[in-house]
N, C-alpha and C. Protein backbone atom coordinates (compact mmCIF):
# COMPACT_ATOMS: atom_id res chain seq x y z
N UNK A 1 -14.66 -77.39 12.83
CA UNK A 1 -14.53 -76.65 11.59
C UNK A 1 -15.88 -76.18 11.10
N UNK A 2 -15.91 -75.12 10.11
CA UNK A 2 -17.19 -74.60 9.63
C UNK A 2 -17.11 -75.56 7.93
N UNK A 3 -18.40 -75.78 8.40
CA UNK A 3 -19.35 -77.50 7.45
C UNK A 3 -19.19 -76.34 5.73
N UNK A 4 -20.26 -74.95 6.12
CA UNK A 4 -20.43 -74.60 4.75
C UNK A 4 -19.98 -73.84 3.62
N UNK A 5 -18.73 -74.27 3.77
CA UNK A 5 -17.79 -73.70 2.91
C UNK A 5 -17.88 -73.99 1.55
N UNK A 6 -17.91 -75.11 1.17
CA UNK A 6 -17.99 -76.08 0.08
C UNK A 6 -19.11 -75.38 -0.64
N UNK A 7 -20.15 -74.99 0.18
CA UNK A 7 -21.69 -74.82 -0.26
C UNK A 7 -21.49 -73.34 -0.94
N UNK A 8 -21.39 -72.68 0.17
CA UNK A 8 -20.92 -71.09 -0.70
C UNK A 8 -20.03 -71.29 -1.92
N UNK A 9 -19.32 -71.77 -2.35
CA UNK A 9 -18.60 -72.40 -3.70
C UNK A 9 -19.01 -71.99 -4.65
N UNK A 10 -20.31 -72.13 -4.57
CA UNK A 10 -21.44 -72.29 -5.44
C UNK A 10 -22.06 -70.95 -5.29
N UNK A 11 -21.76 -69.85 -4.83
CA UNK A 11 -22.40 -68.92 -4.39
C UNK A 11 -21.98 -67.74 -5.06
N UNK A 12 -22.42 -67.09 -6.26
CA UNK A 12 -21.61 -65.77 -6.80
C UNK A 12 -21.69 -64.53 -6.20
N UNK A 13 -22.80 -64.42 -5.35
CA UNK A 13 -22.68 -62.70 -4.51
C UNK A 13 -21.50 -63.07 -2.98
N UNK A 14 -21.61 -61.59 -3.22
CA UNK A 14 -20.68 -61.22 -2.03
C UNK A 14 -20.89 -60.88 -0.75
N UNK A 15 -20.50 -60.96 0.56
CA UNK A 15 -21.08 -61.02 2.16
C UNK A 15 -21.48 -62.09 2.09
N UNK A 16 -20.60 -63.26 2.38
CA UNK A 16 -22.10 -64.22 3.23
C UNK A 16 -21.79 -64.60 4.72
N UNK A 17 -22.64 -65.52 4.80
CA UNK A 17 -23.06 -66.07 6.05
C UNK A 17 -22.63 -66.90 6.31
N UNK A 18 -21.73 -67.67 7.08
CA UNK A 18 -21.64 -69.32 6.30
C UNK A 18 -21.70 -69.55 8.23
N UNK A 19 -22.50 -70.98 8.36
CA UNK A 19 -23.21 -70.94 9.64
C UNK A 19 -22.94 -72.99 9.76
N UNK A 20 -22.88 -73.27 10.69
CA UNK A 20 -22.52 -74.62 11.08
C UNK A 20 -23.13 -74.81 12.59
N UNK A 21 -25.02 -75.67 12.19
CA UNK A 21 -26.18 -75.05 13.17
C UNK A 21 -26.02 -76.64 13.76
N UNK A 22 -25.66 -76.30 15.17
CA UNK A 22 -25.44 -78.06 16.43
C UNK A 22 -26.75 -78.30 16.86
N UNK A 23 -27.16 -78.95 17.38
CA UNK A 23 -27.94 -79.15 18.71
C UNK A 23 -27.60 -78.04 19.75
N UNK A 24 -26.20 -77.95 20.32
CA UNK A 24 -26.03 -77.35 21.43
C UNK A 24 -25.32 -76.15 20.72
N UNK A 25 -24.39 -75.79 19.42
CA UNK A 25 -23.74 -74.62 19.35
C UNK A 25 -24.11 -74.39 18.10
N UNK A 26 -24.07 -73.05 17.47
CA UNK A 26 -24.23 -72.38 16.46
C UNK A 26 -22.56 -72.00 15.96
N UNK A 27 -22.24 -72.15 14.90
CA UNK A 27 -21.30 -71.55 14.68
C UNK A 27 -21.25 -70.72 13.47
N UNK A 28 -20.61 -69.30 13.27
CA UNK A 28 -20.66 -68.49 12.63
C UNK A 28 -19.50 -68.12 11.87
N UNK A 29 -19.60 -67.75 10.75
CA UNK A 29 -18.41 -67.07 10.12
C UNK A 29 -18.90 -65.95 8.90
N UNK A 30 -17.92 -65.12 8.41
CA UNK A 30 -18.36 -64.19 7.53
C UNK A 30 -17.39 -64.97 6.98
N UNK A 31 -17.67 -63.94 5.13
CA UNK A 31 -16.85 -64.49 4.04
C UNK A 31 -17.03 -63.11 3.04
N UNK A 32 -16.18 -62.04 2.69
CA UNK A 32 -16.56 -61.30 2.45
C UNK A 32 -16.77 -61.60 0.34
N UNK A 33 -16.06 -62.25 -0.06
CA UNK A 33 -16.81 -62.32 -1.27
C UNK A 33 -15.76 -64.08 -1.46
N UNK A 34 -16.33 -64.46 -2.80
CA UNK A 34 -15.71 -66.34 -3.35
C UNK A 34 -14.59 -66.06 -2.85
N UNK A 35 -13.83 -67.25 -2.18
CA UNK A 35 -12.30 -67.53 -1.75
C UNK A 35 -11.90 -66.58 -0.49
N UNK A 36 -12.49 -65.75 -0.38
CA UNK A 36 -11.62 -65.26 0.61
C UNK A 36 -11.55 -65.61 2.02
N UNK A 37 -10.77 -65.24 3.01
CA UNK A 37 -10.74 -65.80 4.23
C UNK A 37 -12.06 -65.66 4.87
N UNK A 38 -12.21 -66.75 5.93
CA UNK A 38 -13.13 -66.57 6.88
C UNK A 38 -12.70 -65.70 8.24
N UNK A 39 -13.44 -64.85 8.35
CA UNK A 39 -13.30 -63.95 9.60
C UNK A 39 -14.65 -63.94 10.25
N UNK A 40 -14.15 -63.43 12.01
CA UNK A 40 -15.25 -63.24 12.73
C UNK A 40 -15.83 -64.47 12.92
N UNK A 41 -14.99 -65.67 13.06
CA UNK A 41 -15.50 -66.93 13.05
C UNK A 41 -15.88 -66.93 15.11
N UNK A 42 -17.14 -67.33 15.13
CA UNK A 42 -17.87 -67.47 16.76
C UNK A 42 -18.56 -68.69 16.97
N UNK A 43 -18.54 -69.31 17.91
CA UNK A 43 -19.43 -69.85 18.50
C UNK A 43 -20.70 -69.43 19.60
N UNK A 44 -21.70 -69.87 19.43
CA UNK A 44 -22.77 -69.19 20.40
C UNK A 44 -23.39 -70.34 20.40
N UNK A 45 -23.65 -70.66 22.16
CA UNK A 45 -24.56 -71.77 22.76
C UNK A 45 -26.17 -71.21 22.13
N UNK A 46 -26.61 -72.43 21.40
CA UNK A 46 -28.11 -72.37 20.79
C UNK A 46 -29.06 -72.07 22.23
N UNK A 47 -28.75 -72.39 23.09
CA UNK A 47 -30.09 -71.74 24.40
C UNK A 47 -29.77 -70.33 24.40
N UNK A 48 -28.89 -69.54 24.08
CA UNK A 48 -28.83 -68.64 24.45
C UNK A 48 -29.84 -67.44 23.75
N UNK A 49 -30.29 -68.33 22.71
CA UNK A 49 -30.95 -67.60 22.03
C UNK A 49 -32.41 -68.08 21.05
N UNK A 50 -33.46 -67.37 20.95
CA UNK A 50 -34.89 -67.67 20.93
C UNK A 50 -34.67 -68.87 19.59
N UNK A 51 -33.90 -68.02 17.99
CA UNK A 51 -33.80 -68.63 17.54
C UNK A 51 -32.76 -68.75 16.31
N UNK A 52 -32.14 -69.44 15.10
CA UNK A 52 -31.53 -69.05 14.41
C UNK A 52 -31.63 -67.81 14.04
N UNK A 53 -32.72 -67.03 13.43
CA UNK A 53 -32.65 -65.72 13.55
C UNK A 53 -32.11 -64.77 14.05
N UNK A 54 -32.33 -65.31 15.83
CA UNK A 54 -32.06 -64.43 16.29
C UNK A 54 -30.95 -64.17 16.79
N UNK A 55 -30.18 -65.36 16.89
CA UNK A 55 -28.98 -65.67 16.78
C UNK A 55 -27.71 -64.92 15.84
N UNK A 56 -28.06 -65.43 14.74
CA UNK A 56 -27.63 -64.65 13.16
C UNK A 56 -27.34 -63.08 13.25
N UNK A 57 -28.78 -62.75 13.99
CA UNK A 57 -28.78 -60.89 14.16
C UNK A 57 -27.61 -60.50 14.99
N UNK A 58 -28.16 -61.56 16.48
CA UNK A 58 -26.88 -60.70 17.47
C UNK A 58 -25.91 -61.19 16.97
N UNK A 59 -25.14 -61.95 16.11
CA UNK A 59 -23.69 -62.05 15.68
C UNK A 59 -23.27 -60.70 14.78
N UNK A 60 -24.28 -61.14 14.07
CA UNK A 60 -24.30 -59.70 12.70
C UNK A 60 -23.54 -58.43 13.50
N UNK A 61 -24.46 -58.28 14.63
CA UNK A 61 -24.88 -56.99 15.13
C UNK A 61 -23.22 -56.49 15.71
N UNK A 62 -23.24 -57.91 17.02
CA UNK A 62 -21.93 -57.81 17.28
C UNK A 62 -20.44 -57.87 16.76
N UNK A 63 -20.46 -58.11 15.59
CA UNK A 63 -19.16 -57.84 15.10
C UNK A 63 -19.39 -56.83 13.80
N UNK A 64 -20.62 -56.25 13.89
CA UNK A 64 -20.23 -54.53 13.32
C UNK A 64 -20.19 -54.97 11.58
N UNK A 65 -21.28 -56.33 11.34
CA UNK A 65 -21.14 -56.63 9.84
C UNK A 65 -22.18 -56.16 9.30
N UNK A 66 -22.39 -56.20 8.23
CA UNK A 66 -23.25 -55.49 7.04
C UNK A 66 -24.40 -56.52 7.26
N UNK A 67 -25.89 -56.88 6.28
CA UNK A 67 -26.39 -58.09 6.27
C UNK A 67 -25.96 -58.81 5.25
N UNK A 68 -26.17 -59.63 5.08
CA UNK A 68 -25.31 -60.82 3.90
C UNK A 68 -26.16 -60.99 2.92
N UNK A 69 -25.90 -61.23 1.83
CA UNK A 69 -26.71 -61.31 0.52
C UNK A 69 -26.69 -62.85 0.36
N UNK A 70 -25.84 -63.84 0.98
CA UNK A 70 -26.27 -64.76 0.70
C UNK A 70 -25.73 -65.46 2.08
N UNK A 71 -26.47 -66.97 2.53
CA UNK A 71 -25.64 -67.28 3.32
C UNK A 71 -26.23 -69.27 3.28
N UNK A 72 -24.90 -69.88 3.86
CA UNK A 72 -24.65 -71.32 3.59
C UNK A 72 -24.95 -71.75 5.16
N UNK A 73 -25.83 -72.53 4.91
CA UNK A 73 -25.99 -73.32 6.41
C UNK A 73 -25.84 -74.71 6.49
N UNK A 74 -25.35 -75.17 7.54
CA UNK A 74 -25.68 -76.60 7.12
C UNK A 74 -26.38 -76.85 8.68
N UNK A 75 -27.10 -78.03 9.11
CA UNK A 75 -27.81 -77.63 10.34
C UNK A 75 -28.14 -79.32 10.42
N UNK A 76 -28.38 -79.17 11.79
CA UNK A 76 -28.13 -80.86 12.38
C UNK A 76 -29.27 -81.30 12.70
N UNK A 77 -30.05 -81.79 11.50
CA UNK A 77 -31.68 -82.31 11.06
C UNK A 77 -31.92 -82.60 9.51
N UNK A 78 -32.57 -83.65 9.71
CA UNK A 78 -33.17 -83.65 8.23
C UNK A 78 -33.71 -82.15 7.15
N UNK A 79 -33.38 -82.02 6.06
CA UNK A 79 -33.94 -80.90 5.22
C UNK A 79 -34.47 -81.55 4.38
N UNK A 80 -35.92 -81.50 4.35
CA UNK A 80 -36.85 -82.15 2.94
C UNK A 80 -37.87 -81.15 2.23
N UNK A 81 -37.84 -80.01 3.47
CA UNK A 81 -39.00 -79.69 2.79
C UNK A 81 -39.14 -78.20 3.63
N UNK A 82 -39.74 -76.85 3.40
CA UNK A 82 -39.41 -75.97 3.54
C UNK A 82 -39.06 -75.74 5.20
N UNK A 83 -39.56 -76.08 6.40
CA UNK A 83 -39.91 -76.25 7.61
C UNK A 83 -38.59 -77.01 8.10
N UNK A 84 -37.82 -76.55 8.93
CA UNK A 84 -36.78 -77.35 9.32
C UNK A 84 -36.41 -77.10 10.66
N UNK A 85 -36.72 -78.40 11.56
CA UNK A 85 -36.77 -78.45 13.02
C UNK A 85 -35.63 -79.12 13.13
N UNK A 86 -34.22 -78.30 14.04
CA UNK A 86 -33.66 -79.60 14.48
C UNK A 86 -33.83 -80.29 15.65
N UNK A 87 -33.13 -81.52 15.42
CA UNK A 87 -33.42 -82.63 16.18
C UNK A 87 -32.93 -82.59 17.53
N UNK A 88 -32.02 -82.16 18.18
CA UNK A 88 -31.34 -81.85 19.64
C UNK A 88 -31.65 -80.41 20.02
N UNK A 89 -32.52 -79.67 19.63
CA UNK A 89 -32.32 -78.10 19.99
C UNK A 89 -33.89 -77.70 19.87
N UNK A 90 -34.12 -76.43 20.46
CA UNK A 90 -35.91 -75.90 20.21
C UNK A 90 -35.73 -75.14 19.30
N UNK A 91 -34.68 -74.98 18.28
CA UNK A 91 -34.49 -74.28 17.18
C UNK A 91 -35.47 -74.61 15.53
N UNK A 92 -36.50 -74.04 15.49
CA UNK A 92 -36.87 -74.29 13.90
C UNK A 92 -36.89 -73.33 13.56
N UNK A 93 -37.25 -73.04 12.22
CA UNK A 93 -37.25 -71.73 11.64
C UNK A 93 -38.02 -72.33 9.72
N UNK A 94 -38.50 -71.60 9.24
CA UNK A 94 -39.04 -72.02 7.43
C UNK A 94 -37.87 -71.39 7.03
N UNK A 95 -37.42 -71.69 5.54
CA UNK A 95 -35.87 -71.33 5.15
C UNK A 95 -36.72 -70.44 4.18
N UNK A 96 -37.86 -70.03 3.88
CA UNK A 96 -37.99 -68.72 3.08
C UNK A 96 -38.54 -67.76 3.81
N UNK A 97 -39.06 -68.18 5.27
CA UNK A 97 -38.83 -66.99 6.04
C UNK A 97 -37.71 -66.38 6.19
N UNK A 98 -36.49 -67.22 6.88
CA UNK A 98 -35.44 -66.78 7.47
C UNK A 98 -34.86 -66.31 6.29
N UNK A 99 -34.76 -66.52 5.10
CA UNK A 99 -34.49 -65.64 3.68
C UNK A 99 -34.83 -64.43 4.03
N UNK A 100 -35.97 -64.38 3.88
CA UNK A 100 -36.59 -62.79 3.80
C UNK A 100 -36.49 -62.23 5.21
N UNK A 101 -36.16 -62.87 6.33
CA UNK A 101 -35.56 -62.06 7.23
C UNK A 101 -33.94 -61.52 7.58
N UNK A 102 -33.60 -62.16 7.02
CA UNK A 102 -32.28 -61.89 6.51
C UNK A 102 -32.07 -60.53 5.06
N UNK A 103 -32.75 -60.59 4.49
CA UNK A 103 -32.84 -60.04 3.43
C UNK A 103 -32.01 -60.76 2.10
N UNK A 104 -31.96 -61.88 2.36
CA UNK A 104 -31.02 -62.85 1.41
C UNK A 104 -31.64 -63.17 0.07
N UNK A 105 -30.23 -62.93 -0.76
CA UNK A 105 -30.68 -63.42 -2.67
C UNK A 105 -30.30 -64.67 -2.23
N UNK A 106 -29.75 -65.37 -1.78
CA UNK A 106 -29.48 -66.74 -1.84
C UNK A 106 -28.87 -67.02 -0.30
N UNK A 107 -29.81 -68.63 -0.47
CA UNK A 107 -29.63 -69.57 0.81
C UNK A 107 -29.73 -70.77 0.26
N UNK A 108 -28.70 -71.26 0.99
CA UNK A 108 -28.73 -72.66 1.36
C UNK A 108 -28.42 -73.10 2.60
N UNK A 109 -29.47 -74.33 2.52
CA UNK A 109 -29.99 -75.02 4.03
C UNK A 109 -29.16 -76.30 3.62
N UNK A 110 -28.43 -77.31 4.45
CA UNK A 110 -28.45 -78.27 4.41
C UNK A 110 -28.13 -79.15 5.32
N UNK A 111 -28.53 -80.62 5.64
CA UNK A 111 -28.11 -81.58 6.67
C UNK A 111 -26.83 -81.00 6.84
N UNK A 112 -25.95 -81.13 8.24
CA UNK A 112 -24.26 -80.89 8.44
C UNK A 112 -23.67 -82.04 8.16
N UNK A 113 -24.36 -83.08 8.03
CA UNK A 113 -23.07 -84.87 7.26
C UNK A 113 -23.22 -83.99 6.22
N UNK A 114 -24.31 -83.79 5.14
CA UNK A 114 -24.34 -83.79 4.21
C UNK A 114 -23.09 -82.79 3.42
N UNK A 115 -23.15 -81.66 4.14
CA UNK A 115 -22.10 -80.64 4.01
C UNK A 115 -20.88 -80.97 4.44
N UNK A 116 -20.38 -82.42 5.01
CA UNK A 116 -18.93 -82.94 5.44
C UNK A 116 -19.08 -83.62 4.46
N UNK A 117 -19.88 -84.77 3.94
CA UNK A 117 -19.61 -85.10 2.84
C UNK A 117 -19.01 -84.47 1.17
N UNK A 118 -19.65 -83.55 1.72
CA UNK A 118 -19.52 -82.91 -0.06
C UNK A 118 -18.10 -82.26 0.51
N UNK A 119 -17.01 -82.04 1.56
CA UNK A 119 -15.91 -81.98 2.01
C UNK A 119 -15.05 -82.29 1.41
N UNK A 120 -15.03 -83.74 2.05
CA UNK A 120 -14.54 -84.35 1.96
C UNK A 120 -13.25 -85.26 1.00
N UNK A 121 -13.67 -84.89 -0.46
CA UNK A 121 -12.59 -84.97 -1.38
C UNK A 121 -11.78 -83.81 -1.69
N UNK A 122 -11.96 -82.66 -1.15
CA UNK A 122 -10.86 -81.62 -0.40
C UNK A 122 -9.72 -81.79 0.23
N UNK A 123 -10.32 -82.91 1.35
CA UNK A 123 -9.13 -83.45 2.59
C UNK A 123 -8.40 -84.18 1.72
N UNK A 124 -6.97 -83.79 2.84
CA UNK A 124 -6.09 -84.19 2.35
C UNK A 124 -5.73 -86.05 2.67
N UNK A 125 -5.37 -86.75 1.90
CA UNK A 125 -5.51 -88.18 2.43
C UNK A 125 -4.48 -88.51 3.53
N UNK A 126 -4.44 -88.04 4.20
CA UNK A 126 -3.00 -88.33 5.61
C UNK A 126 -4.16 -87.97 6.11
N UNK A 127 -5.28 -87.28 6.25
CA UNK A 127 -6.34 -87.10 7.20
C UNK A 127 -7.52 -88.04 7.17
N UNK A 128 -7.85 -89.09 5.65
CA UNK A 128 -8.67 -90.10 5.55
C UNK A 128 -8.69 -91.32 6.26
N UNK A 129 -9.19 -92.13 7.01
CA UNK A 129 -8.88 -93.72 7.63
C UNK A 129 -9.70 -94.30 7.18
N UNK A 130 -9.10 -95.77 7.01
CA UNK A 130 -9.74 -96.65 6.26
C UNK A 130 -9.95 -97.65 6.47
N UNK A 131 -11.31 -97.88 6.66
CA UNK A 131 -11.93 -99.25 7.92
C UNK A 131 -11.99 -100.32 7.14
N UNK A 132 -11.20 -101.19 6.96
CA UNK A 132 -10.97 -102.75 6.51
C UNK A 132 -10.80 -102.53 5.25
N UNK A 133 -10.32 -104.11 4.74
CA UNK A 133 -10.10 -104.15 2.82
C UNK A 133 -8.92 -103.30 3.30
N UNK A 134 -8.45 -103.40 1.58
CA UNK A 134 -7.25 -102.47 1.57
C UNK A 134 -7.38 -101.43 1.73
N UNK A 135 -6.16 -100.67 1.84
CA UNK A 135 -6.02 -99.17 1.96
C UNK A 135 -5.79 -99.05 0.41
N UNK A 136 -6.64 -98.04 0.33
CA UNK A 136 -6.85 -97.62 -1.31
C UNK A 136 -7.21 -95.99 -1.16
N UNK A 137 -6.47 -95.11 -2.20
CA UNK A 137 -7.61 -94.21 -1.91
C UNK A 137 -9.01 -93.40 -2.96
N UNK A 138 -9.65 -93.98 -2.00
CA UNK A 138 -11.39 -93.66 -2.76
C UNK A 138 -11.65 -92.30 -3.57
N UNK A 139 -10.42 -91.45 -3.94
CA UNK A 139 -11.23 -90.24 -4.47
C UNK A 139 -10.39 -90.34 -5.47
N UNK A 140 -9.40 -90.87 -6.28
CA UNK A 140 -8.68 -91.42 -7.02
C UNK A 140 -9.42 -92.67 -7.99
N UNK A 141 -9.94 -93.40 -6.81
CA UNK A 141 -10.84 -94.83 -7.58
C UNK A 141 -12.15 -94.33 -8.41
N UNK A 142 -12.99 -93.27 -7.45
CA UNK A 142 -14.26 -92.97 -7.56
C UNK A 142 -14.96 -94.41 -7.09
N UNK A 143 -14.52 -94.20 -5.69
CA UNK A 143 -15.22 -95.76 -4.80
C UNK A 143 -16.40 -94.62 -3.80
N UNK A 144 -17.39 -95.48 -3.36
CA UNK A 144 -18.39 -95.13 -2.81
C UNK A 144 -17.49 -94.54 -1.10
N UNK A 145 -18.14 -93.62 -0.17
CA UNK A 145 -17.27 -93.39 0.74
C UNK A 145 -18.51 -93.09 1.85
N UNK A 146 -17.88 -93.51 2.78
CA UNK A 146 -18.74 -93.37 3.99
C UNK A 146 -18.47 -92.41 5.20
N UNK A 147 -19.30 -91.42 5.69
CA UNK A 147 -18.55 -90.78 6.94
C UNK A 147 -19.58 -90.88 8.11
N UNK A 148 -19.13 -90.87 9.02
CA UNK A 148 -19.47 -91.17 10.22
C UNK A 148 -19.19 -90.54 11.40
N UNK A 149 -19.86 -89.84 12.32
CA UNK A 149 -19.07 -88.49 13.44
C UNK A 149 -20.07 -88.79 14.71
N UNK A 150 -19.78 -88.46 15.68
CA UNK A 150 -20.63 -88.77 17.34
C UNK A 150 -20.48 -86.56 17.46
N UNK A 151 -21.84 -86.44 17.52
CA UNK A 151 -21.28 -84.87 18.05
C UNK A 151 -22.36 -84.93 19.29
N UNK A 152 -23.58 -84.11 19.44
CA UNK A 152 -24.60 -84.17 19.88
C UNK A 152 -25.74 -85.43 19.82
N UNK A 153 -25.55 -85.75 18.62
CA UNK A 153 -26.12 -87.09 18.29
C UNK A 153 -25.34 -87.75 17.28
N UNK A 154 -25.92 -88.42 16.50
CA UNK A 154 -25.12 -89.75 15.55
C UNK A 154 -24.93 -88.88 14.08
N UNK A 155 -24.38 -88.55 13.39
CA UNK A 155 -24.23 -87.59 12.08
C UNK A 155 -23.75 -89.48 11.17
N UNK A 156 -24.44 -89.18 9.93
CA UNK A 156 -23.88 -90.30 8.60
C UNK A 156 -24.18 -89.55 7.79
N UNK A 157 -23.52 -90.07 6.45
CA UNK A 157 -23.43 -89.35 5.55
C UNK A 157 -22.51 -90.16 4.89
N UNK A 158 -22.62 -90.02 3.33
CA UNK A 158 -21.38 -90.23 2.42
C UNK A 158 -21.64 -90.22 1.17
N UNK A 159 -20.90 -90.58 -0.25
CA UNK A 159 -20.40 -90.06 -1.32
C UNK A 159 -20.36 -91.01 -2.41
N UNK A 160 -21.03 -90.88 -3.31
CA UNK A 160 -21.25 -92.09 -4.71
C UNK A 160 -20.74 -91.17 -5.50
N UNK A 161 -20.04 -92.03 -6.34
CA UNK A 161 -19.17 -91.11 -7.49
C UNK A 161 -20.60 -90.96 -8.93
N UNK A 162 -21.04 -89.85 -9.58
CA UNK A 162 -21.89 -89.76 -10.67
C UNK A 162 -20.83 -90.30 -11.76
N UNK A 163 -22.00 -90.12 -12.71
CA UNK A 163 -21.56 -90.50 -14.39
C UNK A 163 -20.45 -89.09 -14.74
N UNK A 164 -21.06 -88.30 -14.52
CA UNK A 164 -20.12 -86.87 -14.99
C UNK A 164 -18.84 -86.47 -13.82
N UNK A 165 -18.30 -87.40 -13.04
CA UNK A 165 -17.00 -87.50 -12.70
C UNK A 165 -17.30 -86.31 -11.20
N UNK A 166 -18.40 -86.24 -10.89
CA UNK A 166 -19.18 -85.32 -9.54
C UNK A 166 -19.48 -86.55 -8.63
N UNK A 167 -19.89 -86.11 -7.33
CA UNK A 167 -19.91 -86.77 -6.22
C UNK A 167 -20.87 -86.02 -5.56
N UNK A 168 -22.32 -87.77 -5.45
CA UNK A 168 -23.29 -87.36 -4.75
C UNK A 168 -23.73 -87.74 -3.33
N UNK A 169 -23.73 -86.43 -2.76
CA UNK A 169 -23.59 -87.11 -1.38
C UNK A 169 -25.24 -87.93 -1.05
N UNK A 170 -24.92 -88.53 0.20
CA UNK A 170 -26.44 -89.36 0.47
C UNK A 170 -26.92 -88.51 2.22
N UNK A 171 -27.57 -88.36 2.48
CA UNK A 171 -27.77 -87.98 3.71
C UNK A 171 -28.63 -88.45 4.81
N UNK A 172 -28.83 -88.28 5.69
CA UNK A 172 -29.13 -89.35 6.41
C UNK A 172 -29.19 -88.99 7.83
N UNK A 173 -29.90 -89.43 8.61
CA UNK A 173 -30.07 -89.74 10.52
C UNK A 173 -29.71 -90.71 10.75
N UNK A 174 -28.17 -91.06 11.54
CA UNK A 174 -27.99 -92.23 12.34
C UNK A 174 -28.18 -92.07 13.64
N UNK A 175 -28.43 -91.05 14.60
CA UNK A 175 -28.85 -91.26 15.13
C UNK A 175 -30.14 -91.38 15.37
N UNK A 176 -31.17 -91.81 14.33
CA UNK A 176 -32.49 -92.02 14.47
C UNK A 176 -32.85 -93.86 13.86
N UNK A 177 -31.97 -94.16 13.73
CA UNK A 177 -32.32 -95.22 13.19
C UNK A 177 -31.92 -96.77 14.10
N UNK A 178 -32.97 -97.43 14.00
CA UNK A 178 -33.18 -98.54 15.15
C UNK A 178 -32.77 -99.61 14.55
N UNK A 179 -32.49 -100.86 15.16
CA UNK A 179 -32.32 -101.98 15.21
C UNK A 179 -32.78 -103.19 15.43
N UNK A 180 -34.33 -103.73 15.18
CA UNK A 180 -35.22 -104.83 15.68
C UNK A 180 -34.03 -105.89 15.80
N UNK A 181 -34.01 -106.24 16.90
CA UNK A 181 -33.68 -107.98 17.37
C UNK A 181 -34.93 -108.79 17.54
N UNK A 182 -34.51 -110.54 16.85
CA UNK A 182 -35.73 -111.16 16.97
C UNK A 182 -35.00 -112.53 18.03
């Protein structure tokens, strides 16, 4: 599925981008303004191309779209700080370059847990499982929630309920994180 849906939400211009960046695949979709369907949804192997950029273009190019005024990424690496390398791929790119190469009023970059997290109280609960303790369900309680995925590498992520009745996701590398035995 495409991660940045949730994110565009938040997005008041019209054309975007909404992009779901792997280690090994890029995935693409248009959105022509809030709510409406996703079309022109692609996948493209990340070697195939130098870089997100350039990637972005030949999709653009090839399905005959306009450029996007705004667009939602979510991408499989830490985001702290303007420079964002991911972790399984030779893909980096600065997110106010790729703005201004895009010609974009608005972007957002973010971890891909992070963007399943903030999902996640969307899904429907026949699609939630629930690892020990009772079966309860957590978006009803405003209980803390955990997600967990194997794609290319280890994806974590999950969801603390705020004071103002919002849900903050936490984000995170599991697959970077070790284990000392003594």
């Amino acid at each position: 599925g495409l991660l940045p849906i949730r994110l565009a939400q938040r997005m008041s211009t019209r054309l975007r981008l909404l992009a779901d960046i792997g280690g090994t695949n890029a995935r693409f979709a248009w959105q022509d303004a809030p709510g409406a369907p996703l079309r022109c949804i692609e996948v493209l192997p990340c070697q195939d191309h130098a870089g997100l950029a350039e990637a972005a273009m030949f999709w653009l190019q090839k399905n005959h779209l306009p450029m996007p005024q705004s667009a939602a990424l979510a991408v499989a690496c830490p985001v702290q700080a303007d420079h964002v390398q991911l972790t399984n791929s030779h893909w980096s790119f600065s997110i106010q370059a790729l703005k201004a190469q895009l010609g974009l009023k608005q972007l957002a970059v973010v971890n891909d847990f992070t963007a399943l997290a903030l999902a996640l109280p969307s899904i429907a609960p026949g699609y939630l499982r629930q690892i020990g303790g009772r079966v309860e369900q957590p978006f009803t309680r405003r209980a803390p929630v955990a997600l967990l995925g194997a794609g290319t590498g280890l994806g974590v992520s999950g969801l603390l309920p705020d004071s103002r009745g919002a849900w903050l996701p936490l984000s995170g590398e599991g697959g970077h994180v070790s284990l000392a035995l003594h």
